[in-house]
PDB file of N, CA and C in Angstrom:
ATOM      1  N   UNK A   1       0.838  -1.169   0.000  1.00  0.00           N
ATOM      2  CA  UNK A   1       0.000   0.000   0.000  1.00  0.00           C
ATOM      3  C   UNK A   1       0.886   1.236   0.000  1.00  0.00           C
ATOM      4  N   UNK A   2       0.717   2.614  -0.903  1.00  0.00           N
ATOM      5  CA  UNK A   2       1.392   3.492  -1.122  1.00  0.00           C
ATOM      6  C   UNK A   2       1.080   4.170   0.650  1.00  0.00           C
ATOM      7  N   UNK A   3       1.348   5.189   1.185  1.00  0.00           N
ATOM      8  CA  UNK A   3       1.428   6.128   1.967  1.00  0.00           C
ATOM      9  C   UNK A   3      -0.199   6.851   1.234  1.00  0.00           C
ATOM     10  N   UNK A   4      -0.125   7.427   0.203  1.00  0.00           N
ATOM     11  CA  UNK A   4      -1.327   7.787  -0.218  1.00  0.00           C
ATOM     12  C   UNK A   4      -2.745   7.187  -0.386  1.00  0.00           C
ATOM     13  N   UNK A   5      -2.146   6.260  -0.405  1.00  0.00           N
ATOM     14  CA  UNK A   5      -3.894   5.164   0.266  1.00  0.00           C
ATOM     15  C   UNK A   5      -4.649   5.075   1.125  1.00  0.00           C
ATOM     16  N   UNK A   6      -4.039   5.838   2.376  1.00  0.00           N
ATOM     17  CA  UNK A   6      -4.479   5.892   3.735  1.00  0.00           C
ATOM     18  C   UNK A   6      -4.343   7.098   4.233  1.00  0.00           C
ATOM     19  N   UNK A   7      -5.313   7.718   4.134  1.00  0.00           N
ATOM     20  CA  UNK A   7      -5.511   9.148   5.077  1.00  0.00           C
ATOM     21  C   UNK A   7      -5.405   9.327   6.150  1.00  0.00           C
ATOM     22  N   UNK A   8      -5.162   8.001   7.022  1.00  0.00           N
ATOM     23  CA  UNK A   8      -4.795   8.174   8.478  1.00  0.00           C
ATOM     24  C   UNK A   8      -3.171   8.693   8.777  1.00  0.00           C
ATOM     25  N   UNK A   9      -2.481   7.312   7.095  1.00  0.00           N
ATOM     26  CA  UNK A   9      -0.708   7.493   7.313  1.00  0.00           C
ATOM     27  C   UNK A   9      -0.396   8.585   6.764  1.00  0.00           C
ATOM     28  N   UNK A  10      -1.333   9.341   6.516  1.00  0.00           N
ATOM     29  CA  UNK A  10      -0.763  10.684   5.420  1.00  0.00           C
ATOM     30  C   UNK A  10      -0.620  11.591   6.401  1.00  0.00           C
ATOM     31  N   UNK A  11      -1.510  11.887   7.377  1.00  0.00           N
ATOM     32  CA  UNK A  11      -1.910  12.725   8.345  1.00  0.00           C
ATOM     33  C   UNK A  11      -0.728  12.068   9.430  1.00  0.00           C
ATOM     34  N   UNK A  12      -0.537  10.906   9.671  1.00  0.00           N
ATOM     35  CA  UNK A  12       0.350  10.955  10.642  1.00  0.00           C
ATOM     36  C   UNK A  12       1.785  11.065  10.263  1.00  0.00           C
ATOM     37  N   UNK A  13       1.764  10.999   9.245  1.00  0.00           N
ATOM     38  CA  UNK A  13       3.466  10.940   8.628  1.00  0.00           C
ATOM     39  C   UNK A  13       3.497  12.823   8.516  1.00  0.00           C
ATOM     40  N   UNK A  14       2.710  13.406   8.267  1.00  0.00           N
ATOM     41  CA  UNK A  14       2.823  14.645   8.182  1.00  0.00           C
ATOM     42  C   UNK A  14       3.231  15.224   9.481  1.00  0.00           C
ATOM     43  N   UNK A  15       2.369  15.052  10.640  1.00  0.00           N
ATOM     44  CA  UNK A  15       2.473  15.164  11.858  1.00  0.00           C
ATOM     45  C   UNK A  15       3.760  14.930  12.801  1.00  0.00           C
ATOM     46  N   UNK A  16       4.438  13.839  12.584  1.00  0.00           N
ATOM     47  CA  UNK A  16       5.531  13.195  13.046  1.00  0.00           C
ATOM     48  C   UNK A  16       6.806  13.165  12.627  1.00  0.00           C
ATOM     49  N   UNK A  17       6.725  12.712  11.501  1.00  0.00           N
ATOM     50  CA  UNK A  17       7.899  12.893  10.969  1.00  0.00           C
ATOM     51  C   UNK A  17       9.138  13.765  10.882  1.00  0.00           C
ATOM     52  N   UNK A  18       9.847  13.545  11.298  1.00  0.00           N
ATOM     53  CA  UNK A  18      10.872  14.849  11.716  1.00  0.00           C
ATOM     54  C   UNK A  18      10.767  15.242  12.989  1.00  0.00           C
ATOM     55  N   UNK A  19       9.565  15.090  13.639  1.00  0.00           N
ATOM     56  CA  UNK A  19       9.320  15.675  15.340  1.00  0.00           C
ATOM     57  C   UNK A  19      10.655  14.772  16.159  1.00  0.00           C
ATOM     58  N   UNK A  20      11.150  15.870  16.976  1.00  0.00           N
ATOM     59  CA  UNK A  20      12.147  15.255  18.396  1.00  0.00           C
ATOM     60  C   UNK A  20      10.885  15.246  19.177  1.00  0.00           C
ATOM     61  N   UNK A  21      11.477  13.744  20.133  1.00  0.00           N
ATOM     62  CA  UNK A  21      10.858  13.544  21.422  1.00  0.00           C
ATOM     63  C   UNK A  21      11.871  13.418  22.379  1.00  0.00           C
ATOM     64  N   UNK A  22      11.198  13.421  23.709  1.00  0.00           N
ATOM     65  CA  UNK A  22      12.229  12.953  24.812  1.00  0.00           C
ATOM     66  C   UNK A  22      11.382  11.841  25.464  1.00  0.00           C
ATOM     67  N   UNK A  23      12.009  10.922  25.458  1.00  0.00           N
ATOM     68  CA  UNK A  23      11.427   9.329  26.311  1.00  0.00           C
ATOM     69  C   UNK A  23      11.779   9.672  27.881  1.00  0.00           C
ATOM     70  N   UNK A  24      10.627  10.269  28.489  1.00  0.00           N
ATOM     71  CA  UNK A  24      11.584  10.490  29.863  1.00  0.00           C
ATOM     72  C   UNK A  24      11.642   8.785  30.801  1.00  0.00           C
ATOM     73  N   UNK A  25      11.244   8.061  30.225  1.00  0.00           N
ATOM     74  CA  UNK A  25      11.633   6.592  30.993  1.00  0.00           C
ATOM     75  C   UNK A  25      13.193   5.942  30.763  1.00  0.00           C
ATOM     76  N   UNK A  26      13.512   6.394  29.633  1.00  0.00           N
ATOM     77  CA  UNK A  26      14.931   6.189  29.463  1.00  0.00           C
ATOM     78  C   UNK A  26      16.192   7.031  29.476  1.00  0.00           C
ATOM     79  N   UNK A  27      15.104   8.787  29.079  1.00  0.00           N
ATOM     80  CA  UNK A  27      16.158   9.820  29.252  1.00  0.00           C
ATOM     81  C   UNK A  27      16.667  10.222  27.932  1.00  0.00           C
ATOM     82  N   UNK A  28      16.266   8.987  26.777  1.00  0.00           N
ATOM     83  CA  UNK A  28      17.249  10.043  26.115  1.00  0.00           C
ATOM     84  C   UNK A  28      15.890  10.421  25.014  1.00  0.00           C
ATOM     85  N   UNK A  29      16.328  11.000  23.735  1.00  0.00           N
ATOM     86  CA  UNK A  29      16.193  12.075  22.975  1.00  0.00           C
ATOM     87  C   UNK A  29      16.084  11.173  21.262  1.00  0.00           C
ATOM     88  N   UNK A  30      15.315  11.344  20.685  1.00  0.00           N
ATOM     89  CA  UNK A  30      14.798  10.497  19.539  1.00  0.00           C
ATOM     90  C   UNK A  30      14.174  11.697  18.730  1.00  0.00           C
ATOM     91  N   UNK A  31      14.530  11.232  17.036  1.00  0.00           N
ATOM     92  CA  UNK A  31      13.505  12.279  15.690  1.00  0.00           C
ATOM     93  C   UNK A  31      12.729  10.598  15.233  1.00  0.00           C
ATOM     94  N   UNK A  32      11.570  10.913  14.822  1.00  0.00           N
ATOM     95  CA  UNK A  32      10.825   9.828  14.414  1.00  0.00           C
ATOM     96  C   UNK A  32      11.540  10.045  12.660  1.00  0.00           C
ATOM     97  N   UNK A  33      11.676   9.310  12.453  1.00  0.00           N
ATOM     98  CA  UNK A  33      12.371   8.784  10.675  1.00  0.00           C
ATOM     99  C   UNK A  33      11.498   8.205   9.799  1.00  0.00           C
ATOM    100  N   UNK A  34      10.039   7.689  10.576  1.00  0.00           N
ATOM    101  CA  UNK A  34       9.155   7.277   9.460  1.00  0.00           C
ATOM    102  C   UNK A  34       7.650   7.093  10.612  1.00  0.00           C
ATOM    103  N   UNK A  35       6.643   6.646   9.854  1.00  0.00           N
ATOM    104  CA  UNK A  35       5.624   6.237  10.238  1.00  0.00           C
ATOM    105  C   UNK A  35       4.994   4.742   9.707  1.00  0.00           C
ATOM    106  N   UNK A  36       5.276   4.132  10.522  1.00  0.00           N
ATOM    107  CA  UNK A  36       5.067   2.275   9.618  1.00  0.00           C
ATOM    108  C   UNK A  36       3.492   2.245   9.810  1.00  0.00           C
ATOM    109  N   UNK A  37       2.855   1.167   9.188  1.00  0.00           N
ATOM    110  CA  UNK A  37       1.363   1.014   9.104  1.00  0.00           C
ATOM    111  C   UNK A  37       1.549  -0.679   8.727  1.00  0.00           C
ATOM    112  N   UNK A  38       0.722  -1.601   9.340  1.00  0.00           N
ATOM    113  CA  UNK A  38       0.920  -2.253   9.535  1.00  0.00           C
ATOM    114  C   UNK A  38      -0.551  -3.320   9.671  1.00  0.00           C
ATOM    115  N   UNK A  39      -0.725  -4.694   9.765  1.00  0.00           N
ATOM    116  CA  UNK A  39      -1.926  -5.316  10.389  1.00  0.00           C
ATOM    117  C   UNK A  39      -1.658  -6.639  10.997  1.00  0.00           C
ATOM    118  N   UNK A  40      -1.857  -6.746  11.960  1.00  0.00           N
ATOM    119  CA  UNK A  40      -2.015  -8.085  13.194  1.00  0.00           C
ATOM    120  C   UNK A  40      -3.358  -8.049  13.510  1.00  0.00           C
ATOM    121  N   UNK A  41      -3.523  -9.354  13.677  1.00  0.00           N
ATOM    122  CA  UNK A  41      -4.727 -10.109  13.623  1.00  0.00           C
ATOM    123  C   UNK A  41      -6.248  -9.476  13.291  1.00  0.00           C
ATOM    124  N   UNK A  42      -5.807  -8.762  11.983  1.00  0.00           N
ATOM    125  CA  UNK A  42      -7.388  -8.376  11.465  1.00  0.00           C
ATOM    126  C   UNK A  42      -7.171  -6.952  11.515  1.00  0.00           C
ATOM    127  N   UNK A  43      -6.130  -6.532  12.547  1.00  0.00           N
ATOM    128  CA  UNK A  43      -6.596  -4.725  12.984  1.00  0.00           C
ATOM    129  C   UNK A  43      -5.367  -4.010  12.407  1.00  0.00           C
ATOM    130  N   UNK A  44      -5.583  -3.461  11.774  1.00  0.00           N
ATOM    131  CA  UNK A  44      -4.523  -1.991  11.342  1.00  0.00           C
ATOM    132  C   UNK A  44      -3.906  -0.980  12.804  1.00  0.00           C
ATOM    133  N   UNK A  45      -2.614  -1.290  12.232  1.00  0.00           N
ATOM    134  CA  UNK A  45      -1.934   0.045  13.079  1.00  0.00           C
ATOM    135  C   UNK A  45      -0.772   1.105  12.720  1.00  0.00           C
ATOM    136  N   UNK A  46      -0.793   1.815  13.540  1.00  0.00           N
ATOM    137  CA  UNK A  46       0.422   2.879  13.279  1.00  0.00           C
ATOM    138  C   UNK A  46       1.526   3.242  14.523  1.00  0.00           C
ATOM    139  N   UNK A  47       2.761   2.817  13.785  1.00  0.00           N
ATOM    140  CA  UNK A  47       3.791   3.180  14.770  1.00  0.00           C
ATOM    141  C   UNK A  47       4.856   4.219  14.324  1.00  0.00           C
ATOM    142  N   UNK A  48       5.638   4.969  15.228  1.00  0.00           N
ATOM    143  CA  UNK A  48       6.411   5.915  15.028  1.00  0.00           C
ATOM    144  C   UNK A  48       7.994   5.387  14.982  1.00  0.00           C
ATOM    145  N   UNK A  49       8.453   5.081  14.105  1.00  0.00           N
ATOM    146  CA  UNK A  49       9.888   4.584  13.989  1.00  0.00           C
ATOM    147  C   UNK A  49      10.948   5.743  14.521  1.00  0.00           C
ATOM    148  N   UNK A  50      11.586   5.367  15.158  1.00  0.00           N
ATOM    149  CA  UNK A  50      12.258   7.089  16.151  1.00  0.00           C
ATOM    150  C   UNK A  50      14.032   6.662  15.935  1.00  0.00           C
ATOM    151  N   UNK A  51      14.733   6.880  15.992  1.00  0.00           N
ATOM    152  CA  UNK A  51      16.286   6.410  16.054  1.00  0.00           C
ATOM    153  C   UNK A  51      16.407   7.603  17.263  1.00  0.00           C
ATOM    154  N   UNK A  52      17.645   7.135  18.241  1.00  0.00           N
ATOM    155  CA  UNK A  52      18.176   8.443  19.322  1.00  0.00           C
ATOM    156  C   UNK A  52      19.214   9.528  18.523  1.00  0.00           C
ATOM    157  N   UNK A  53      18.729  10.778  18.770  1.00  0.00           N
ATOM    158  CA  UNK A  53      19.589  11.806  18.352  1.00  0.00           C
ATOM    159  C   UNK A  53      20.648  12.583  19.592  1.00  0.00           C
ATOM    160  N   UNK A  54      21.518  13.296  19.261  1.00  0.00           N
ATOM    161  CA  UNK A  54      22.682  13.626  20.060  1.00  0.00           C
ATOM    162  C   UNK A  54      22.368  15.363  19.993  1.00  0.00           C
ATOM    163  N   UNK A  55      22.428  15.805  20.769  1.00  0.00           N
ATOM    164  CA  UNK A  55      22.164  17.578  20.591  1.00  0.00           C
ATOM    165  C   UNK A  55      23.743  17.787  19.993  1.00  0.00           C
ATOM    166  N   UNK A  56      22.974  19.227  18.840  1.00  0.00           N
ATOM    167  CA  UNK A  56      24.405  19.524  17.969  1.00  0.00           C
ATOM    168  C   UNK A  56      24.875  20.935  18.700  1.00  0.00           C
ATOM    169  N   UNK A  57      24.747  21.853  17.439  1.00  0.00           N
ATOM    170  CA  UNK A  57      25.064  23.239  17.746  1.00  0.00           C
ATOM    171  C   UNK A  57      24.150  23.868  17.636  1.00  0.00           C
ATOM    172  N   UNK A  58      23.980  24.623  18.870  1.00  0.00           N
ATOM    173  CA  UNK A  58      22.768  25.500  18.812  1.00  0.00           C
ATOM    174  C   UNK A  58      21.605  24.526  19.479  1.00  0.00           C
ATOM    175  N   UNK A  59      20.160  24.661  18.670  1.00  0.00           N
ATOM    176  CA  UNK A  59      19.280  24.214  19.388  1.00  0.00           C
ATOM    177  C   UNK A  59      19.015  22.850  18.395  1.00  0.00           C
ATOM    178  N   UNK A  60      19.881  22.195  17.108  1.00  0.00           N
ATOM    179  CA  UNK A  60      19.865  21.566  16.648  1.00  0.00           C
ATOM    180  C   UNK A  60      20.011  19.841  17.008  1.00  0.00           C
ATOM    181  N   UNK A  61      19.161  18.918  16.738  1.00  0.00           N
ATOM    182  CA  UNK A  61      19.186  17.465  17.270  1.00  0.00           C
ATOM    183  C   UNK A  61      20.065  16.561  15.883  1.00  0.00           C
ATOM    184  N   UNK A  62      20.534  15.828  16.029  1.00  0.00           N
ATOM    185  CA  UNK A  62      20.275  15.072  15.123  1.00  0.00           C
ATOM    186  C   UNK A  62      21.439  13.435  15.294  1.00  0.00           C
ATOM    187  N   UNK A  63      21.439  12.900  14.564  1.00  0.00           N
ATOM    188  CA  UNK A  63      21.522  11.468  14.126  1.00  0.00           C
ATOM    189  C   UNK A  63      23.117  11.396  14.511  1.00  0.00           C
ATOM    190  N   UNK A  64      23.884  10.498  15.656  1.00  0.00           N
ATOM    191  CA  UNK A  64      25.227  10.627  15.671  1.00  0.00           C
ATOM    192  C   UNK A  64      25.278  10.178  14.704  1.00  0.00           C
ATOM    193  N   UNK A  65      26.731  10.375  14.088  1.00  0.00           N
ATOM    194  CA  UNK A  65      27.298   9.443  12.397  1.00  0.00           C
ATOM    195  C   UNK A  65      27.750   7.936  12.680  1.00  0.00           C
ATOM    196  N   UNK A  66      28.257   7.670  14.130  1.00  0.00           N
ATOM    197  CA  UNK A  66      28.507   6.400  14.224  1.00  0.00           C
ATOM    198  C   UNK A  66      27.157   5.452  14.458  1.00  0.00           C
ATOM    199  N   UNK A  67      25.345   6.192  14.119  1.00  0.00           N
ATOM    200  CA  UNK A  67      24.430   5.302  14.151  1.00  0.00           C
ATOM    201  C   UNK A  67      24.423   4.942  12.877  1.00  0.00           C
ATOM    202  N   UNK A  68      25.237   5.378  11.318  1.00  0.00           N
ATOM    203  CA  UNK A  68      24.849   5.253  10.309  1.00  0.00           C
ATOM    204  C   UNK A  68      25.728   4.184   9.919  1.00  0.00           C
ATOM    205  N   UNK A  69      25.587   3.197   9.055  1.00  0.00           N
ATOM    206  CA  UNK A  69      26.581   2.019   8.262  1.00  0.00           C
ATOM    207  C   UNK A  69      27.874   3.117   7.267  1.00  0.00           C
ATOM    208  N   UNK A  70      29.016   2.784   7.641  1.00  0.00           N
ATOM    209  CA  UNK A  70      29.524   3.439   7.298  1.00  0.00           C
ATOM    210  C   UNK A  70      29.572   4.014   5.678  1.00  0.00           C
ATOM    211  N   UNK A  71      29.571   5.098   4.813  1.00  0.00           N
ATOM    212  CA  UNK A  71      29.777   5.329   3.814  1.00  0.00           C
ATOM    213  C   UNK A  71      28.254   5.184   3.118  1.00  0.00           C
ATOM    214  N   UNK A  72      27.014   5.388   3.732  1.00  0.00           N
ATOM    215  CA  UNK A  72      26.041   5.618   3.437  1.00  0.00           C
ATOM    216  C   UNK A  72      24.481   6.413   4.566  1.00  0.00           C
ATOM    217  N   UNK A  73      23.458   6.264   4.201  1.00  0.00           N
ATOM    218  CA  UNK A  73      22.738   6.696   4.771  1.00  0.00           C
ATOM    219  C   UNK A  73      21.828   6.098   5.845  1.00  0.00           C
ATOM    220  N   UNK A  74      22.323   4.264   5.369  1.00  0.00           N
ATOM    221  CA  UNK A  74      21.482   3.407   5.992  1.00  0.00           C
ATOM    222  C   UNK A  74      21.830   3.514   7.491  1.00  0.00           C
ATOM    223  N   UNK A  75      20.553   3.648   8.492  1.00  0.00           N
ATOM    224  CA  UNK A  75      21.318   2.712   9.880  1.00  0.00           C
ATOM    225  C   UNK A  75      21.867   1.388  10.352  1.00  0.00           C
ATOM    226  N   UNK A  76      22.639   1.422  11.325  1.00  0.00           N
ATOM    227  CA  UNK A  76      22.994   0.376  11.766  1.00  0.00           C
ATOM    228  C   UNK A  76      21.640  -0.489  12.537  1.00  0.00           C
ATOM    229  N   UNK A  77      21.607  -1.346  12.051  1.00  0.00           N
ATOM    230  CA  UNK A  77      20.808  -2.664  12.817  1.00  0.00           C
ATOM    231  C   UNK A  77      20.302  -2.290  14.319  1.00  0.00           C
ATOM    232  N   UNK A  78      19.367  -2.816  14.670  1.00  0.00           N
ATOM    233  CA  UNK A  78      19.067  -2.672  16.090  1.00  0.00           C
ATOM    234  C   UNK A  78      18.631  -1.012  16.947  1.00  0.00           C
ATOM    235  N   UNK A  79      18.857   0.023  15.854  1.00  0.00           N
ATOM    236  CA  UNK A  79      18.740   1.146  16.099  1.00  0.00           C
ATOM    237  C   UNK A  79      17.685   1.855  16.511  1.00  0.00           C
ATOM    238  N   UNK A  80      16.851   1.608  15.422  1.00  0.00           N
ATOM    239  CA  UNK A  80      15.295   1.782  15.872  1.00  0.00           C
ATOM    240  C   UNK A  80      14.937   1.079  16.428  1.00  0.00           C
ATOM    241  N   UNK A  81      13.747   2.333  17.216  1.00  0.00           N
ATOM    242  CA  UNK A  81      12.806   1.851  18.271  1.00  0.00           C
ATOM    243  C   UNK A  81      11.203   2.180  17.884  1.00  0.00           C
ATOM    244  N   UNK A  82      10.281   1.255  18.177  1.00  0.00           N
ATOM    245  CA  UNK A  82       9.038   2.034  17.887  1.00  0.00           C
ATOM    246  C   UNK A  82       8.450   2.216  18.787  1.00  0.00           C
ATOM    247  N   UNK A  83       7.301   3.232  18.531  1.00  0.00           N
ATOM    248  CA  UNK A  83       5.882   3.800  19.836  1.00  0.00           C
ATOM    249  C   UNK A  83       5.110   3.845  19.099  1.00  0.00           C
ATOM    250  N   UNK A  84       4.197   2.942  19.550  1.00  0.00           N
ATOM    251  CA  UNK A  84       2.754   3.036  19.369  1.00  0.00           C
ATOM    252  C   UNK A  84       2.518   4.191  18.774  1.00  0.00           C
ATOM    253  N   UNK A  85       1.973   4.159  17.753  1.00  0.00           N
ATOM    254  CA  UNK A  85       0.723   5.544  18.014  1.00  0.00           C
ATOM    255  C   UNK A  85      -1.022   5.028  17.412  1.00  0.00           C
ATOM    256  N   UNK A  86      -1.558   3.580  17.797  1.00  0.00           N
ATOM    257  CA  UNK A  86      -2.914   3.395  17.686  1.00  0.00           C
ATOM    258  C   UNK A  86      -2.878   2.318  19.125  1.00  0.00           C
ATOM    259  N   UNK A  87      -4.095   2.423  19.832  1.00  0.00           N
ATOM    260  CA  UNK A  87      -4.162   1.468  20.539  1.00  0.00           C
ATOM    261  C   UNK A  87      -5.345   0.168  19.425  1.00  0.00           C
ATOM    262  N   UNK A  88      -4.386  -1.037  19.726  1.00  0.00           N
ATOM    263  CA  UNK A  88      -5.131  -2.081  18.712  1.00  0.00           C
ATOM    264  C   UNK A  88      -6.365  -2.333  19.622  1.00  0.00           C
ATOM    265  N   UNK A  89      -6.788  -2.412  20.400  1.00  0.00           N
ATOM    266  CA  UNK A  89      -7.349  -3.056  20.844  1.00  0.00           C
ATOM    267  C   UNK A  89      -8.726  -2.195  20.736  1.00  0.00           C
ATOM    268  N   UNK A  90      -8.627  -0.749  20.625  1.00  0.00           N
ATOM    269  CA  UNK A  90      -9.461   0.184  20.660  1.00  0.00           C
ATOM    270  C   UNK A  90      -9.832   0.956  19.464  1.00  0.00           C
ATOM    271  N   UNK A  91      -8.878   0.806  18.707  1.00  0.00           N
ATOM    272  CA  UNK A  91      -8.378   1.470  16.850  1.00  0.00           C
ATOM    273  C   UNK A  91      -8.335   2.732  17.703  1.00  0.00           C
ATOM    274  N   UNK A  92      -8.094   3.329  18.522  1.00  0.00           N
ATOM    275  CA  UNK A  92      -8.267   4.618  19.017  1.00  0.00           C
ATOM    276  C   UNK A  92      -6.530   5.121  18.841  1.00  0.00           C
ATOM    277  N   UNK A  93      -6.298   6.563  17.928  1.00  0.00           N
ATOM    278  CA  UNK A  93      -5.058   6.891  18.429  1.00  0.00           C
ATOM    279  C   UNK A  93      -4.490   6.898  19.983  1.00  0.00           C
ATOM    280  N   UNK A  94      -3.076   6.904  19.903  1.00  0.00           N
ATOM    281  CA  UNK A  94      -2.768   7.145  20.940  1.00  0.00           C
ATOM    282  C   UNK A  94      -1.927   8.496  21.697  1.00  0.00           C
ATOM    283  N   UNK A  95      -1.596   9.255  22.811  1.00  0.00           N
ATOM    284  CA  UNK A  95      -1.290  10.386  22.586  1.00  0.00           C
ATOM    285  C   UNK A  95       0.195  10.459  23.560  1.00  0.00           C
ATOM    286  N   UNK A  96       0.497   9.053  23.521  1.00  0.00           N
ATOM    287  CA  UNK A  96       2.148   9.060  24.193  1.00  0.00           C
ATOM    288  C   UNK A  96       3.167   9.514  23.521  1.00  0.00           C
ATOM    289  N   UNK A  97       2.979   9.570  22.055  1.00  0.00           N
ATOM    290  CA  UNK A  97       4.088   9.912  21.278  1.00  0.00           C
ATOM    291  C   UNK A  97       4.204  12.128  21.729  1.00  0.00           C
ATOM    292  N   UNK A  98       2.927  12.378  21.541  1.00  0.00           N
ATOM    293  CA  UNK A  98       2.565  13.611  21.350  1.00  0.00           C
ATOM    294  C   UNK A  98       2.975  14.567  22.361  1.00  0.00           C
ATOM    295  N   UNK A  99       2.697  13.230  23.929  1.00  0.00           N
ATOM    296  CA  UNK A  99       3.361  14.086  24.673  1.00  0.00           C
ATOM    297  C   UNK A  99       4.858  13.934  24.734  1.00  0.00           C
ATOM    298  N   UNK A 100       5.073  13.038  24.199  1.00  0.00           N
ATOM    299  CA  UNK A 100       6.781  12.974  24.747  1.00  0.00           C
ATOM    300  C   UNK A 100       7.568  14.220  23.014  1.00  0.00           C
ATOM    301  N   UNK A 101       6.528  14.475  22.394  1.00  0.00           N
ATOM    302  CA  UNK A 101       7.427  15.315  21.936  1.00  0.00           C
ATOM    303  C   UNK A 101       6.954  16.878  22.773  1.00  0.00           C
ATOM    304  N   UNK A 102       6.132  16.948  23.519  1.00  0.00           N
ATOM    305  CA  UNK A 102       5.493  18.229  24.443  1.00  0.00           C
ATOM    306  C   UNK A 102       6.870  18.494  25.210  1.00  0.00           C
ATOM    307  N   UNK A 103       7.340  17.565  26.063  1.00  0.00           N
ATOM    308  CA  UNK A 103       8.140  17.271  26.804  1.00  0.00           C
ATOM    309  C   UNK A 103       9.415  17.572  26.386  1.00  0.00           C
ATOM    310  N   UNK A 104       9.778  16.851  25.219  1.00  0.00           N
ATOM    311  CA  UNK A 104      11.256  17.951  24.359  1.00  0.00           C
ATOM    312  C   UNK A 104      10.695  18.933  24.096  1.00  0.00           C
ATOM    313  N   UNK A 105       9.824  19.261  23.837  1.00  0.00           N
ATOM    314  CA  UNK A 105       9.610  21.169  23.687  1.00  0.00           C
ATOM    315  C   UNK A 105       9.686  21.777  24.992  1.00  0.00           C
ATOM    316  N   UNK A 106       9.438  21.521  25.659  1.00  0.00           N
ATOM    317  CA  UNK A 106       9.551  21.834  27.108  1.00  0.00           C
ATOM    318  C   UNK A 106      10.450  22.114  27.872  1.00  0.00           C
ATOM    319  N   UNK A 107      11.153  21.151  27.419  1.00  0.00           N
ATOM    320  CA  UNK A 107      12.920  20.889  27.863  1.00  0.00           C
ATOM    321  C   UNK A 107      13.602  21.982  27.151  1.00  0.00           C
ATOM    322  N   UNK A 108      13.189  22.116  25.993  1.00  0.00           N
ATOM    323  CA  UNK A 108      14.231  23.177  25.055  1.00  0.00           C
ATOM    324  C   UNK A 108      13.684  24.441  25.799  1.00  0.00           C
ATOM    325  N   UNK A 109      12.599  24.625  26.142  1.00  0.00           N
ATOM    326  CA  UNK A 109      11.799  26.067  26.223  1.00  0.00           C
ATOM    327  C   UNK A 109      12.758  26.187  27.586  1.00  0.00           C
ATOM    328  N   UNK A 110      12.598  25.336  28.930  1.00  0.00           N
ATOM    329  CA  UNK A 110      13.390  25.624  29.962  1.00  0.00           C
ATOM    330  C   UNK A 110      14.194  26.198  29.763  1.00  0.00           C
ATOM    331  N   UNK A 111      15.423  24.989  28.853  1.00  0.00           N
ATOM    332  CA  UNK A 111      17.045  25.584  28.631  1.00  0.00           C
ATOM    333  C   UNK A 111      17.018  26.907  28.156  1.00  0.00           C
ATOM    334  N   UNK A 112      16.427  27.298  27.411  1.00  0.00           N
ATOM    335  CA  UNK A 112      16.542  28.861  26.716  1.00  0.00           C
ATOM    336  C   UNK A 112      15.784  29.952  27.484  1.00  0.00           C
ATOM    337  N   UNK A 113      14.820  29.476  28.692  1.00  0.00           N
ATOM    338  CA  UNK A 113      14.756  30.294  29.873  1.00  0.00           C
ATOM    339  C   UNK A 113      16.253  30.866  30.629  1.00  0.00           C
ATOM    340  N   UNK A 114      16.350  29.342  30.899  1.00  0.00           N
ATOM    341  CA  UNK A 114      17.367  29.540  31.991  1.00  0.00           C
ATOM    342  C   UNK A 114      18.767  30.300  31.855  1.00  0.00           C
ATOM    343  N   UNK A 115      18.778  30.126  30.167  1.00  0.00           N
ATOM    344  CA  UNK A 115      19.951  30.586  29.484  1.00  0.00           C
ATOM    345  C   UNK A 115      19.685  32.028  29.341  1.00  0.00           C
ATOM    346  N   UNK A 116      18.589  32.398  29.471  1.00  0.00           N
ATOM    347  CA  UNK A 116      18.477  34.114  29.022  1.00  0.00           C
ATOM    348  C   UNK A 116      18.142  34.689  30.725  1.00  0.00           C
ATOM    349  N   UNK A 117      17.889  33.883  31.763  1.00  0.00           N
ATOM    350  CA  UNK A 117      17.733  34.172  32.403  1.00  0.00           C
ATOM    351  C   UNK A 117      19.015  34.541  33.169  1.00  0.00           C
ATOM    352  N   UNK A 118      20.123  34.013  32.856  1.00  0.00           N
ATOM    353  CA  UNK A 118      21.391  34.075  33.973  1.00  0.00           C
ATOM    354  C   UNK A 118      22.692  35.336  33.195  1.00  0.00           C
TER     355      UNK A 118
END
């Protein structure tokens, strides 16, 4: 199925894609890289494929180079992680992804308090 077949993955790939989150259960810091769509046992779902990013310069996130296979764009194995974003059981979205990117906004908004504050 294309991405354009489904008005749910269009809308969520629009939404997500590119968004930083912060997982505060593990601490660290993830950009979602895709939106998969998927079906187990009868029910359609959607997950947020995330890899961990490293803060650059400035207020910039992104991808260390030692997550990439060397001399291309692909990642290394085992890299990605996914989050939910439908509960199967309910077809109901879900809104864990949404907040944990609230939460890196949050975090950034602090730091650039605290930084203009001192």
């Amino acid at each position: 199925m294309d991405v354009e077949d489904d008005p749910v993955l269009v809308g969520l790939v629009d939404k997500y894609v590119g968004a930083v989150l912060l997982d505060e259960k593990d601490g660290a810091t993830y950009v979602v890289r895709a939106v998969q769509c998927d079906e187990r046992g009868g029910s359609k779902y959607y997950e947020a494929t995330c890899v961990r990013v490293e803060k650059g310069e400035g207020e910039s996130w992104a991808v260390p180079l030692s997550s990439f296979v060397a001399g291309c764009e692909m990642l290394k194995g085992g890299l990605l992680v996914g989050y939910a974003l439908m509960d199967l059981l309910k077809g109901e979205l879900l809104s864990d992804v949404y907040k944990m990117i609230s939460a890196h906004s949050a975090r950034v908004t602090a730091v650039q308090e605290g930084e203009c504050g001192s």
